[in-house]
Structure formats: C-alpha cells, structure tokens
Protein backbone atom coordinates (compact mmCIF):
# COMPACT_ATOMS: atom_id res chain seq x y z
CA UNK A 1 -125.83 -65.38 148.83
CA UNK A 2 -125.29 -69.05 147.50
CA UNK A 3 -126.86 -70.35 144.54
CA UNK A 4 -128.92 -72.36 146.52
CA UNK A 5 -129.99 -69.52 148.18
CA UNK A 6 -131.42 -67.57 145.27
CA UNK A 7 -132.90 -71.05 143.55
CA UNK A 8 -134.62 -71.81 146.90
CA UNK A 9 -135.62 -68.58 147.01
CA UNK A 10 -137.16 -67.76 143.37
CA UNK A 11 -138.68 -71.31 143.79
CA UNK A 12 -140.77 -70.35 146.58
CA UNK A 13 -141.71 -66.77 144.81
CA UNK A 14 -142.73 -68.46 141.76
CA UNK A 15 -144.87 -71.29 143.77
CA UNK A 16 -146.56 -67.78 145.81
CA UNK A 17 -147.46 -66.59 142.28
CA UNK A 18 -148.65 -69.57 140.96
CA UNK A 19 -151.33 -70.13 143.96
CA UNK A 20 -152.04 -66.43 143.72
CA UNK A 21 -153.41 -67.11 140.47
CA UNK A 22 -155.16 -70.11 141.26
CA UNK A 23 -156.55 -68.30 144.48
CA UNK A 24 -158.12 -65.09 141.96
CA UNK A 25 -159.08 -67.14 139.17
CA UNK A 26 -161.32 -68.92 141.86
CA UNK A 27 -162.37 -65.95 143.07
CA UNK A 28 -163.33 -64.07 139.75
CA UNK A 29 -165.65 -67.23 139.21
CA UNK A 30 -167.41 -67.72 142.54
CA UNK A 31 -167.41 -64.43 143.49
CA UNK A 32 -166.58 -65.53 147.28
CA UNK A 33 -164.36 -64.11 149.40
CA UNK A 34 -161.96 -67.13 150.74
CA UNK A 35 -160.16 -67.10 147.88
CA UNK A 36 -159.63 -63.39 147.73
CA UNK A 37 -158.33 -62.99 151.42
CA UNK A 38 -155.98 -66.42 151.17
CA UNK A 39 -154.27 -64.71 148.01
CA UNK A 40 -153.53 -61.69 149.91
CA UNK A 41 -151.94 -63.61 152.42
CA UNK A 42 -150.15 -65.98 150.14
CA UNK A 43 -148.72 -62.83 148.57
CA UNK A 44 -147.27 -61.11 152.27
CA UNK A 45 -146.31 -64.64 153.93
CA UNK A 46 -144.22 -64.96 150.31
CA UNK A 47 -142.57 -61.49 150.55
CA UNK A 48 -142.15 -61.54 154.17
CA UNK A 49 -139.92 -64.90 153.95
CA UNK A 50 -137.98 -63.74 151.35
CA UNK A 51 -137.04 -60.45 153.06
CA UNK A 52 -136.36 -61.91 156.42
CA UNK A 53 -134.26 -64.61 154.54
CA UNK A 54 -132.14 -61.47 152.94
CA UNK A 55 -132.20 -60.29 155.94
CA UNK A 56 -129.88 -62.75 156.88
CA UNK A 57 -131.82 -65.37 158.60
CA UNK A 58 -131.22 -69.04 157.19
CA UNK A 59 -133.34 -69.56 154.23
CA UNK A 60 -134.32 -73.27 154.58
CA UNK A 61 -136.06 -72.60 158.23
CA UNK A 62 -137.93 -69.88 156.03
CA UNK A 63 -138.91 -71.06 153.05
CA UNK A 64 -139.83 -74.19 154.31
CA UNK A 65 -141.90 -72.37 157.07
CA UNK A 66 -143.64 -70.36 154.32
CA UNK A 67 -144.06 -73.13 152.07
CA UNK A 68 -146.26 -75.00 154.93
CA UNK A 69 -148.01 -71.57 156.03
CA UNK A 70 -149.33 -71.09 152.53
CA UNK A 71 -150.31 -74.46 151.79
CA UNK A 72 -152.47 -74.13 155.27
CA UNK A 73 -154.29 -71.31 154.21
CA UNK A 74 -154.90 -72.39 151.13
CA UNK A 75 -156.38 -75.95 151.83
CA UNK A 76 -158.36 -73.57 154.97
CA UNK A 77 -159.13 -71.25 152.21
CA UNK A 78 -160.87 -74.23 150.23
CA UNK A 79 -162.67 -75.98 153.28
CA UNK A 80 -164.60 -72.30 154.07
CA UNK A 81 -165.10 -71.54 150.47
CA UNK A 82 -167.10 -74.84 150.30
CA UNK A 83 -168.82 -74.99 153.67
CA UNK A 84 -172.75 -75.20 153.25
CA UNK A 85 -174.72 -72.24 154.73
C-alpha cells in the first residue's frame, strides 16, 4: 500500500470516529434513537470501506463512496431526529 493509501485511509477512520461521537453524545442527551442507529451505521459503512479497500479494491472509489454514505445518514439522521410528532 502507498502512503496515500494509508493517509486516505486513517483520514476517513478518524472522520467515522469523530461523527460517532457526535452521533452518541446526541443521543445520551435526547435520549432518541436517530442518533443511536446512524452511529452504528457510520461505524460498519467505515469498517466495511476500509476492508474492501485492503481488499484490494481502489481506495479513492471507496473512501469517497463512504465519505458521501455517511454524511447521508447523518444529515437523514438529523432531519428524523427533529421531525415534529
């Protein structure tokens, strides 16, 4: 693996971690579950990419596919969080 490689890839694992912690902060405060289920998936889209990219698959198509994926669910995470009932 390139340098690139491992930057682009630790990049994207530390961005997953960083709006994991968002994501459960939210949730320990509102109690809701939005938050919750959009860190989970933040979490498996973030360790899926990186194994399929060790895998051997070319690591810009996948981290830039995950980066978009989890910024979806987490701006779908915040529009159901804050729907009124």
């Amino acid at each position: 693996m390139s340098n690139n490689e491992l930057v682009s890839l630790g990049s994207l694992g530390v961005a997953s971690l960083l709006a994991t912690a968002f994501l459960i902060n939210s949730w320990r405060k509102r109690k809701t579950r939005p938050p919750l289920y959009a860190a989970i998936v933040v979490v498996v889209v973030a360790a899926g990419a990186i194994v399929v990219a060790l895998l051997g698959v070319p690591y810009r198509q996948v981290t830039g596919t995950a980066f978009i994926v989890e910024m979806l669910v987490v701006l779908v995470s915040a529009r159901t969080d804050r729907r009124p009932r």
